[in-house]
N, C-alpha and C. Protein backbone atom coordinates (compact mmCIF):
# COMPACT_ATOMS: atom_id res chain seq x y z
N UNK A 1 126.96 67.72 86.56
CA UNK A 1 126.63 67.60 87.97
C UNK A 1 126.68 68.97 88.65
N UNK A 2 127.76 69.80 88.51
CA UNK A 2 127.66 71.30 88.95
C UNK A 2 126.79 71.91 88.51
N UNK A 3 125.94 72.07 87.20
CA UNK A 3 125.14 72.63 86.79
C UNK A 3 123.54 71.98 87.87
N UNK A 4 123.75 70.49 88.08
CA UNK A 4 122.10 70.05 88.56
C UNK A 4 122.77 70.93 90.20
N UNK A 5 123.57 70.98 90.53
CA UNK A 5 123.76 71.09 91.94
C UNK A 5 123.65 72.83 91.76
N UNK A 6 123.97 73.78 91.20
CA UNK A 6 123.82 74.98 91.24
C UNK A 6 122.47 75.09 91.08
N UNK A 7 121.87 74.42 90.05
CA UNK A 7 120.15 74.71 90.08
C UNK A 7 119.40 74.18 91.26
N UNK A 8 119.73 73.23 91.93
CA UNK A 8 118.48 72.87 93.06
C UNK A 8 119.45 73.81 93.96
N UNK A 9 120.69 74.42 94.48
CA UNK A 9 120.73 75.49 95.00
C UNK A 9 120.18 76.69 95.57
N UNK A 10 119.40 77.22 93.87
CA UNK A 10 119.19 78.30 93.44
C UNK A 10 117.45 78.21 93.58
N UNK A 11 116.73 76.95 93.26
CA UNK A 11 115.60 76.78 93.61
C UNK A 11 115.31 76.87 95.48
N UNK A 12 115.94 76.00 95.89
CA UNK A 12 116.14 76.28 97.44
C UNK A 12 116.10 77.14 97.91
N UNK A 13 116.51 78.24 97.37
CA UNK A 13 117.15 79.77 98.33
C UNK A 13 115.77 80.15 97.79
N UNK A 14 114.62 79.90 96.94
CA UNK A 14 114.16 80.99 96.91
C UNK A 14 112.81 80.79 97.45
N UNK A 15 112.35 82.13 98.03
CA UNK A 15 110.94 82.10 98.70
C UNK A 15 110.08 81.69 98.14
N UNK A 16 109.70 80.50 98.82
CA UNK A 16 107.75 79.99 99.14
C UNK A 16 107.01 80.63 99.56
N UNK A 17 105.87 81.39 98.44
CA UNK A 17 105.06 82.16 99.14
C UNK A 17 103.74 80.82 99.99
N UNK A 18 103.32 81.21 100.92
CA UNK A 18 102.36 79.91 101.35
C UNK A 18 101.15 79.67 100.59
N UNK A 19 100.70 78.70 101.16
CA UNK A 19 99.50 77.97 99.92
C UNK A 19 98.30 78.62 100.31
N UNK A 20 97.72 79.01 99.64
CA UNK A 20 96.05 79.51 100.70
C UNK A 20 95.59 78.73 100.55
N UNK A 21 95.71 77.39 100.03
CA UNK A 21 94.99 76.29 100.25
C UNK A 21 93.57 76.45 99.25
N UNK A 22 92.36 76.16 100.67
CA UNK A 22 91.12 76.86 99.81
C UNK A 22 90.66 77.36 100.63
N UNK A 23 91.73 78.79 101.04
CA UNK A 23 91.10 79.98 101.80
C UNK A 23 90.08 79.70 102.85
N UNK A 24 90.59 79.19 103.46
CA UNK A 24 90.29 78.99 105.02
C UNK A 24 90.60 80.34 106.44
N UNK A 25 90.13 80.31 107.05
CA UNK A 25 90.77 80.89 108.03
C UNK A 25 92.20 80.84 108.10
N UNK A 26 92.74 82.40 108.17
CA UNK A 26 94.52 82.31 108.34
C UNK A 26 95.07 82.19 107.39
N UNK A 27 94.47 81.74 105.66
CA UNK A 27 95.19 81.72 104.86
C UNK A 27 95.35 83.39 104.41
N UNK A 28 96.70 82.82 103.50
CA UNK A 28 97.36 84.33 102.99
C UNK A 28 97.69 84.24 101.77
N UNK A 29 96.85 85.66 101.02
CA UNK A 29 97.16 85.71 99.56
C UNK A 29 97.73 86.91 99.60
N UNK A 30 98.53 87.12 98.30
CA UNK A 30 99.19 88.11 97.82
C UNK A 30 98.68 88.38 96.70
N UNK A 31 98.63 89.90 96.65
CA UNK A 31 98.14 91.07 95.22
C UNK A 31 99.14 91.98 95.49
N UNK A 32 99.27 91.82 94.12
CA UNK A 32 100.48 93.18 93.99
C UNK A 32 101.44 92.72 94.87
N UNK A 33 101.98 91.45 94.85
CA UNK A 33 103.21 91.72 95.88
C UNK A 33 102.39 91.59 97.27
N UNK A 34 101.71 92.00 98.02
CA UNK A 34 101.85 92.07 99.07
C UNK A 34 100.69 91.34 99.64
N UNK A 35 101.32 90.89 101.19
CA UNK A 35 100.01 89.53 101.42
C UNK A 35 98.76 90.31 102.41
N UNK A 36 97.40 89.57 102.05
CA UNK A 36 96.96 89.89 102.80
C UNK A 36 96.36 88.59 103.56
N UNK A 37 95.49 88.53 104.64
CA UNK A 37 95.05 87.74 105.71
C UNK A 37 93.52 87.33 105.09
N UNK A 38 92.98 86.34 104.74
CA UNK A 38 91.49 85.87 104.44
C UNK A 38 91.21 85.60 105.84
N UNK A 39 89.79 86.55 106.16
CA UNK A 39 88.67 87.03 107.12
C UNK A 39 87.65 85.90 106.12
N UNK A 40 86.54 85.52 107.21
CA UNK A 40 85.34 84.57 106.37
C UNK A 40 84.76 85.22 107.28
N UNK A 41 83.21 85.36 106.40
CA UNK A 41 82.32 86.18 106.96
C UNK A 41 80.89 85.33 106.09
N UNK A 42 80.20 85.08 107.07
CA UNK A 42 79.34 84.47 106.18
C UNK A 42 77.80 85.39 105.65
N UNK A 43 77.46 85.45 104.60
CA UNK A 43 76.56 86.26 103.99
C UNK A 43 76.06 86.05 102.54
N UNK A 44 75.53 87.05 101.82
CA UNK A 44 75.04 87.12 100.95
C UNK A 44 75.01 87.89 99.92
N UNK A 45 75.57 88.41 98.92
CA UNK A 45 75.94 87.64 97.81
C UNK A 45 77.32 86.77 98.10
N UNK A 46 77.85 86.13 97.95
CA UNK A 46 79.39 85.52 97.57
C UNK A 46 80.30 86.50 97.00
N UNK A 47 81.39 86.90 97.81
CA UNK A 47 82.44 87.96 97.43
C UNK A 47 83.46 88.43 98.12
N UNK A 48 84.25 88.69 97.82
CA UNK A 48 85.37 89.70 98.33
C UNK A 48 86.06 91.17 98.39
N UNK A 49 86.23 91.10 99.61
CA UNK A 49 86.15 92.81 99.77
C UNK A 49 87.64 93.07 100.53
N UNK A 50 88.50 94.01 99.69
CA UNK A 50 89.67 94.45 100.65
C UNK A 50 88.96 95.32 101.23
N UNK A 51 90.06 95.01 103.01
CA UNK A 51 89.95 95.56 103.94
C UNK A 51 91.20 95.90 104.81
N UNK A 52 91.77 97.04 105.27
CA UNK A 52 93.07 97.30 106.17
C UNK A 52 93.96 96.08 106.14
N UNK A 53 94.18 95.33 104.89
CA UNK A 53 95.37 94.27 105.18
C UNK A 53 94.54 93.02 104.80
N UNK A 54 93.00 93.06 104.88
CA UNK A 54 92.90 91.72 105.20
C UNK A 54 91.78 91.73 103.41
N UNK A 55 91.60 90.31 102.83
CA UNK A 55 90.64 90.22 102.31
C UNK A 55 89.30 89.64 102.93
N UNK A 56 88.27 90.09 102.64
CA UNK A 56 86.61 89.33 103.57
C UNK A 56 86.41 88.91 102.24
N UNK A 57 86.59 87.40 102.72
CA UNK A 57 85.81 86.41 101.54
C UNK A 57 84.02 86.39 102.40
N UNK A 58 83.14 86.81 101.64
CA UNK A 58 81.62 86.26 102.23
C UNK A 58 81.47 85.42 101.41
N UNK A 59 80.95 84.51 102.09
CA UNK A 59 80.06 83.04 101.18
C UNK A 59 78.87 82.88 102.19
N UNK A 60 77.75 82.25 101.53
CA UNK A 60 76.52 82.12 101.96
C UNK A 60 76.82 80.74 103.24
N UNK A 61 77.95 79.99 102.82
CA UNK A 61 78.64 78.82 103.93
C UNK A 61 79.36 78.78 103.58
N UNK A 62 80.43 79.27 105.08
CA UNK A 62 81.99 79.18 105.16
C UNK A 62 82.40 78.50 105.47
N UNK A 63 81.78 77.14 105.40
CA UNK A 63 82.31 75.76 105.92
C UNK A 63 82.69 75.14 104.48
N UNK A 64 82.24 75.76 103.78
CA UNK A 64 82.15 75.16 102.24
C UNK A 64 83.56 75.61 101.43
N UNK A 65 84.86 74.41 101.38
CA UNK A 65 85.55 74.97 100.60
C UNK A 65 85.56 75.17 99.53
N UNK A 66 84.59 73.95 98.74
CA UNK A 66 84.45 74.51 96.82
C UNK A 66 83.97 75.92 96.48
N UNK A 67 82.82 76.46 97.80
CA UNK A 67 82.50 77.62 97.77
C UNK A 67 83.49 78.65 98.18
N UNK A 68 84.22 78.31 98.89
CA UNK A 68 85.10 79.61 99.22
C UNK A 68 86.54 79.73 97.69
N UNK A 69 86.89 78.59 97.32
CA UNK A 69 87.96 78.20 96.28
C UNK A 69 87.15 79.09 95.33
N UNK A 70 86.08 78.71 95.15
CA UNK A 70 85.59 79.40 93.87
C UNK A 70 85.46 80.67 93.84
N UNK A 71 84.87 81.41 94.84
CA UNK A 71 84.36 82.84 95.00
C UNK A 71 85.97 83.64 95.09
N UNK A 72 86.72 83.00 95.71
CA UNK A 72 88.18 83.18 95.92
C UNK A 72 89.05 83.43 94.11
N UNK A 73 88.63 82.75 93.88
CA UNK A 73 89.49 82.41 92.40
C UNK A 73 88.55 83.79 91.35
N UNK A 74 87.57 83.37 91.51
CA UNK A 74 86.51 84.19 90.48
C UNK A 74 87.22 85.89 90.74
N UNK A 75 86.97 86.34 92.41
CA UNK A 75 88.17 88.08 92.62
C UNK A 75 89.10 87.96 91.89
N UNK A 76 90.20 86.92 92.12
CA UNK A 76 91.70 86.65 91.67
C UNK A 76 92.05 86.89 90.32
N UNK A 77 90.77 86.05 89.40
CA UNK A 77 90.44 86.14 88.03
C UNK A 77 90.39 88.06 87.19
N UNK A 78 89.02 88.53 87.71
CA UNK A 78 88.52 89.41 87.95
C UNK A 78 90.01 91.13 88.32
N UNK A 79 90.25 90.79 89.61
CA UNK A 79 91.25 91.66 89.18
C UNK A 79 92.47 91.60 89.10
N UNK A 80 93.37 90.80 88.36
CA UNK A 80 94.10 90.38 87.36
C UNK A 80 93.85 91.10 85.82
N UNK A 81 92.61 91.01 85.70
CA UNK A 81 92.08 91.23 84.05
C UNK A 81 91.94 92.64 84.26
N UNK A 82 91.58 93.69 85.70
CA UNK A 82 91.35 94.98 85.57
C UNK A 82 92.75 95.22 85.70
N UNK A 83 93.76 94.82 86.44
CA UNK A 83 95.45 95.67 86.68
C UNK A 83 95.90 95.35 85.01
N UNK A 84 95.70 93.92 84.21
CA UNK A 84 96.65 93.96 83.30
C UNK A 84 95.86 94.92 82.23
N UNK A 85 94.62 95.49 82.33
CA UNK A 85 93.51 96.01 81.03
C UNK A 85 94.15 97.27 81.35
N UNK A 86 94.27 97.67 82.42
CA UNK A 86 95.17 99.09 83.04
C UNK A 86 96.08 99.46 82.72
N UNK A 87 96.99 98.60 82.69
CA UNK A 87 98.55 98.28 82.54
C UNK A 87 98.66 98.54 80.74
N UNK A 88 98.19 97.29 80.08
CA UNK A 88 97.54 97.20 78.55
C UNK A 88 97.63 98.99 78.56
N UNK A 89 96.15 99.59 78.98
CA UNK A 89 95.99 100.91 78.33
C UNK A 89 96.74 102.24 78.52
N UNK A 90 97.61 101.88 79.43
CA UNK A 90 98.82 102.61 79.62
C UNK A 90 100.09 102.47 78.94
N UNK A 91 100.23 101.50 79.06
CA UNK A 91 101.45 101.47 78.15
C UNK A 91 101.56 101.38 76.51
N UNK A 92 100.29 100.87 75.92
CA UNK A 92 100.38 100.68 74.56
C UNK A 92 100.39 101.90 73.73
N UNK A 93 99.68 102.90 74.08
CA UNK A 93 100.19 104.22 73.06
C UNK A 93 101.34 104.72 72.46
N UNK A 94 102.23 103.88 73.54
CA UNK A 94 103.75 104.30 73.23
C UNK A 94 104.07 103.82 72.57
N UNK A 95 103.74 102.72 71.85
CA UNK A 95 104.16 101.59 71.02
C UNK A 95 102.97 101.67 69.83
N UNK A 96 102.25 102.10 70.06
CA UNK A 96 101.03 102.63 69.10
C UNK A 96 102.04 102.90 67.74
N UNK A 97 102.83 104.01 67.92
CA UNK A 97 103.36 104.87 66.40
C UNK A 97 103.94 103.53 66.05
N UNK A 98 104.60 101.90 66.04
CA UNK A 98 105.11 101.16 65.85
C UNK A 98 104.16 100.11 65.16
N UNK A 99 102.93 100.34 65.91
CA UNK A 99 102.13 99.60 65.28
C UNK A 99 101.43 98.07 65.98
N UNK A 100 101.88 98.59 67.90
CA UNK A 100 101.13 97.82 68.36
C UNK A 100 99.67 97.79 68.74
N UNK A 101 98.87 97.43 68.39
CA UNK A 101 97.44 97.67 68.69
C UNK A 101 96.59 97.17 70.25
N UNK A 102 96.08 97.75 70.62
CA UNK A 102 95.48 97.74 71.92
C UNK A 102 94.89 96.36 71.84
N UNK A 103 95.60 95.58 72.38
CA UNK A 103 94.54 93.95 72.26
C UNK A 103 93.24 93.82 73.13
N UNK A 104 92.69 93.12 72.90
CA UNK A 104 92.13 91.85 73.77
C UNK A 104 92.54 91.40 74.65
N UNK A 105 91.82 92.01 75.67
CA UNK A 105 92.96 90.82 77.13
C UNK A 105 92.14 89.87 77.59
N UNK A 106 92.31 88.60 78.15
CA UNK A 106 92.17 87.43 78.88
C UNK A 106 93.58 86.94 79.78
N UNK A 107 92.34 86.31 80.69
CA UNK A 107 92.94 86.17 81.91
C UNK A 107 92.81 84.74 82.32
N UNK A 108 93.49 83.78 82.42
CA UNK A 108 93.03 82.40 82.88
C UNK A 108 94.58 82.15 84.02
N UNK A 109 93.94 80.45 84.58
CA UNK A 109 95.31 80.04 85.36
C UNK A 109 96.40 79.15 83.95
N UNK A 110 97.60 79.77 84.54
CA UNK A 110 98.50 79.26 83.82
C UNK A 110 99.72 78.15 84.31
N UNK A 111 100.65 77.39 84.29
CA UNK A 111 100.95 77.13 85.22
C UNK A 111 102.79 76.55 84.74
N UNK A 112 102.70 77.55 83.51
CA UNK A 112 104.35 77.47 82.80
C UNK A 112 104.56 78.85 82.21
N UNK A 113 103.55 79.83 82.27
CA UNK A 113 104.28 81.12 81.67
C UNK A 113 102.94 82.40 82.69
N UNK A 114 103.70 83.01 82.32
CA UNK A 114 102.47 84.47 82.74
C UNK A 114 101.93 85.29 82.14
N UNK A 115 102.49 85.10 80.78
CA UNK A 115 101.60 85.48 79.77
C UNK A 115 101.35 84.89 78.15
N UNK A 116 100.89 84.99 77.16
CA UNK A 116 101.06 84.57 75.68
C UNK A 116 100.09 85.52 75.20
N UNK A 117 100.32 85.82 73.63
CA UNK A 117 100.24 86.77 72.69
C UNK A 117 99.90 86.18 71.37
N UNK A 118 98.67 86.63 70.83
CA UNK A 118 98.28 85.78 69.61
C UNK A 118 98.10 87.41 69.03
N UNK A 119 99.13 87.77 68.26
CA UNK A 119 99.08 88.81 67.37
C UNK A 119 97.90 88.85 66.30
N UNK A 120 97.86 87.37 65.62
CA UNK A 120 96.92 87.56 64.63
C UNK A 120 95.48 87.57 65.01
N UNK A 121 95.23 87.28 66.25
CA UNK A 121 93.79 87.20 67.03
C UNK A 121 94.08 88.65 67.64
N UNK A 122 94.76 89.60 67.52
CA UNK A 122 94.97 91.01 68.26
C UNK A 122 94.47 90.49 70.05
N UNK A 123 94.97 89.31 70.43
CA UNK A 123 95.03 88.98 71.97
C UNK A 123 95.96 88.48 72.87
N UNK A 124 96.12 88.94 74.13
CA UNK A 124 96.90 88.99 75.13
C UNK A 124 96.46 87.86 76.01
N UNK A 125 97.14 87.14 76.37
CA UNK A 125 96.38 86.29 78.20
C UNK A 125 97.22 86.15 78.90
N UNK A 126 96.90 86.63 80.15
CA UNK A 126 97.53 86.71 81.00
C UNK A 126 97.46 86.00 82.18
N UNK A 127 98.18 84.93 82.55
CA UNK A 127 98.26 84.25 84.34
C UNK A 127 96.79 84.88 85.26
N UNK A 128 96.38 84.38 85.50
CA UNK A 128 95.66 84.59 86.90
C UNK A 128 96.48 84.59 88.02
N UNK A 129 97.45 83.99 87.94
CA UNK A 129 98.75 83.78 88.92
C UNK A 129 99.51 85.13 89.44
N UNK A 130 99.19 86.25 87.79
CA UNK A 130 100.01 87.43 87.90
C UNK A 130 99.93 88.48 89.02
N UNK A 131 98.80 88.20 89.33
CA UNK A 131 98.13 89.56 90.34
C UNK A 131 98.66 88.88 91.34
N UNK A 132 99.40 88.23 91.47
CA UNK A 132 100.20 88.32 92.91
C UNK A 132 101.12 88.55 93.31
N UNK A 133 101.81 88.73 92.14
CA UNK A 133 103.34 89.59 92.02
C UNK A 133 102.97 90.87 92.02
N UNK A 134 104.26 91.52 92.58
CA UNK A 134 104.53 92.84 92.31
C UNK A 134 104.07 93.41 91.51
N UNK A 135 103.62 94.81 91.54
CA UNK A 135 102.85 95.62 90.00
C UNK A 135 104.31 96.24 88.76
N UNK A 136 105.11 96.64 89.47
CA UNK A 136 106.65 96.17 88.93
C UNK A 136 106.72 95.15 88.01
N UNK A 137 106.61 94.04 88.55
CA UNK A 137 106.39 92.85 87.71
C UNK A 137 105.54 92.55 86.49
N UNK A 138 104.45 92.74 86.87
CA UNK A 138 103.32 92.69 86.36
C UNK A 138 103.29 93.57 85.05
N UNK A 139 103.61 95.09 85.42
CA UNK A 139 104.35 95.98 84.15
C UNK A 139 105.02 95.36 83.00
N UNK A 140 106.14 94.32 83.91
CA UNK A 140 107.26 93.92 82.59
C UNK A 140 106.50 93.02 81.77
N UNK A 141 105.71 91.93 82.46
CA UNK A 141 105.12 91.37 81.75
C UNK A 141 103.91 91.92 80.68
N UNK A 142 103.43 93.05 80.88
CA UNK A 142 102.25 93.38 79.96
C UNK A 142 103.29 93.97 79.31
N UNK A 143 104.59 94.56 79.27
CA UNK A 143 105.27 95.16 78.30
C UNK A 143 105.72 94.36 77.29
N UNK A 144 106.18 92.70 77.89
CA UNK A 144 106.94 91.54 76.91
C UNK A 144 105.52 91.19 75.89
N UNK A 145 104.23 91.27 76.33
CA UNK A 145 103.74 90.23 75.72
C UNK A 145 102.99 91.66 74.69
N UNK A 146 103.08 93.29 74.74
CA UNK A 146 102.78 94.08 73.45
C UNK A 146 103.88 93.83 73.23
N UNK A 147 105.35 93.71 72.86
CA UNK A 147 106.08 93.57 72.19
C UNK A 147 106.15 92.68 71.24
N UNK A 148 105.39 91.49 71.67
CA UNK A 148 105.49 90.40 71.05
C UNK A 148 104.07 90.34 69.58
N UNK A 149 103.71 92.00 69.69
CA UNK A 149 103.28 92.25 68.40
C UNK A 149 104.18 92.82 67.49
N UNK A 150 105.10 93.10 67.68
CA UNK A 150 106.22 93.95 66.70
C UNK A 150 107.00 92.56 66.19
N UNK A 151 107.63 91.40 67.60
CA UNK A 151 108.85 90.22 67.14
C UNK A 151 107.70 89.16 67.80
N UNK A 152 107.28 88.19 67.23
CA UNK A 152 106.56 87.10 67.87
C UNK A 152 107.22 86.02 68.51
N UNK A 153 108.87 86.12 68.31
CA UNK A 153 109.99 85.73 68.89
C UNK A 153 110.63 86.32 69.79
N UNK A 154 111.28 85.71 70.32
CA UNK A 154 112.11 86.08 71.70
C UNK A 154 113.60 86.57 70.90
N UNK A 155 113.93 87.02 70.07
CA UNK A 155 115.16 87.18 69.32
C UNK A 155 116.45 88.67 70.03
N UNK A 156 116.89 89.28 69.23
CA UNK A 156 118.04 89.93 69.80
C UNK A 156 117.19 91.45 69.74
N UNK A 157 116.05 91.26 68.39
CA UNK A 157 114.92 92.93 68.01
C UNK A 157 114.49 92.40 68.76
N UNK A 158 113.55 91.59 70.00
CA UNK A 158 112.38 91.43 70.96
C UNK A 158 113.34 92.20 71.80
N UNK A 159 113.99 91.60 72.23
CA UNK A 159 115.00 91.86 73.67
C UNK A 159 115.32 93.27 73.75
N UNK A 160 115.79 94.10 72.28
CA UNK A 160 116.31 95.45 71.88
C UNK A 160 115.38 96.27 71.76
N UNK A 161 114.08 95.89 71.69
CA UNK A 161 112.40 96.54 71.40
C UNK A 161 112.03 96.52 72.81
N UNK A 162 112.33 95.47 73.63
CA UNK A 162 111.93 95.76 75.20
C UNK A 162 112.29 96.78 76.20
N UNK A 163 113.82 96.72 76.05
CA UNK A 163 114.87 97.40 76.43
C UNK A 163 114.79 98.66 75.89
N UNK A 164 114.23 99.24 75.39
CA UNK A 164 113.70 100.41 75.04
C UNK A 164 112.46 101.22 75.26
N UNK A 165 111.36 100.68 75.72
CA UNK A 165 110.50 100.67 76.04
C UNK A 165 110.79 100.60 77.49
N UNK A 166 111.39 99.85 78.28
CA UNK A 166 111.66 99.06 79.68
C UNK A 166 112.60 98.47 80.17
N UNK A 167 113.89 99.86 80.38
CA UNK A 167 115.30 99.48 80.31
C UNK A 167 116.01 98.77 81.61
N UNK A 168 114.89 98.66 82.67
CA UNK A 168 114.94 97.43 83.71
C UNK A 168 114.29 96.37 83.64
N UNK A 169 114.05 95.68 82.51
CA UNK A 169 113.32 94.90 82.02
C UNK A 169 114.22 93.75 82.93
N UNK A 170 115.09 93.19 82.85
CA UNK A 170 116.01 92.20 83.08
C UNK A 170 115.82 92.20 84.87
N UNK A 171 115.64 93.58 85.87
CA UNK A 171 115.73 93.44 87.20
C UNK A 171 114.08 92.81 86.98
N UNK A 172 113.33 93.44 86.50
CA UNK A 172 111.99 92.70 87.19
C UNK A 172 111.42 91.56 86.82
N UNK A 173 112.49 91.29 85.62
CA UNK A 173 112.08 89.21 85.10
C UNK A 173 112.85 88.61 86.60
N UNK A 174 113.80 89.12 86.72
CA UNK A 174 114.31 88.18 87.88
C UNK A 174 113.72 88.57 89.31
N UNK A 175 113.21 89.48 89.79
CA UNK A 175 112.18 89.51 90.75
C UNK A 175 111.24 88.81 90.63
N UNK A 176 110.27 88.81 89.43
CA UNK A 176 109.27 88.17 89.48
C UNK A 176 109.48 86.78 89.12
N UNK A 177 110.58 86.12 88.97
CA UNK A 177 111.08 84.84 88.63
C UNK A 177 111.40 84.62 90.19
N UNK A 178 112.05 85.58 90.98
CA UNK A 178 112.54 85.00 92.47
C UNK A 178 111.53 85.36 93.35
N UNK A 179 110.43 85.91 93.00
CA UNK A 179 109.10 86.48 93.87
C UNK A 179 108.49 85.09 94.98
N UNK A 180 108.65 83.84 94.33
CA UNK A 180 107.90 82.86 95.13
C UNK A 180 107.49 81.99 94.42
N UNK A 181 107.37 80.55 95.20
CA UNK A 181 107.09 79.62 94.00
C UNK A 181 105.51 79.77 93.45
N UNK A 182 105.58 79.64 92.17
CA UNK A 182 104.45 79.42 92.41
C UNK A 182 103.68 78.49 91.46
């Protein structure tokens, strides 16, 4: 009973980032950590454009939420796959002399982890969810899931292979674990 009562505690205390729903006027998404304000602008092609704080979703009709959800999700998708391909080509050289190889990245929605690692397919996938955390965050995670070409397990060498590579590994699982529900 102390254990269920410390966990809905601990879920409680922690920040709800809000829903953008399907990006309507006033909704608020977060990249990188930080939120911005969806502007609708109606036009031609279908897209999104940062702007001073805000994102401009254009859709050809902004009355249309499947159209705005979608054009919305498709950016979200999109750059997710350029921060973690970034992230990927930065950090893997270091791990290169070990014998991690520059994967394959993919990007889909996930909705129990933020990333997985198929070593023998030399591929990475990563949350669509991710690009809304912190780039902090986002780091640890493209760091856990090249590691997980050296230990395909979570063992005491994953943890000791991370921690070497990313010796605040442990502050930014729990940031990006207390970042917001999501």
């Amino acid at each position: 009973a102390d254990f269920l009562f410390k966990a809905l505690d601990h879920f409680a205390a922690r920040p709800v980032l809000p829903d953008p729903g399907d990006y309507g006027p006033g909704a608020v998404v977060y990249l990188l950590g930080k939120p911005y304000s969806v502007v609708l602008d109606q036009g031609m092609p279908n897209g999104v454009e940062e702007r001073e704080g805000t994102l401009v979703l254009t859709v050809k009709d902004p009355q249309d939420a499947a159209l705005r959800s979608k054009t919305m999700e498709a950016f979200l998708q999109k750059r997710c796959l350029e921060v973690t391909a970034e992230l990927c080509r930065r950090i893997q050289p270091a791990m290169a002399p070990l014998g991690v190889p520059l994967p394959e990245i993919k990007v889909r929605s996930m909705t129990s982890r933020w990333g997985s690692c198929k070593p023998t397919a030399c591929r990475v996938t990563f949350a669509r969810q991710l690009v809304g955390a912190p780039l902090a965050c986002v780091e640890y995670v493209v760091c856990h899931e090249l590691v997980h070409f050296l230990h395909p397990d979570h063992s005491k060498a994953f943890y000791a292979t991370l921690a070497a590579f990313l010796p605040d590994w442990k502050a930014r699982r729990q940031r990006l674990n207390s970042f917001g529900d999501w």
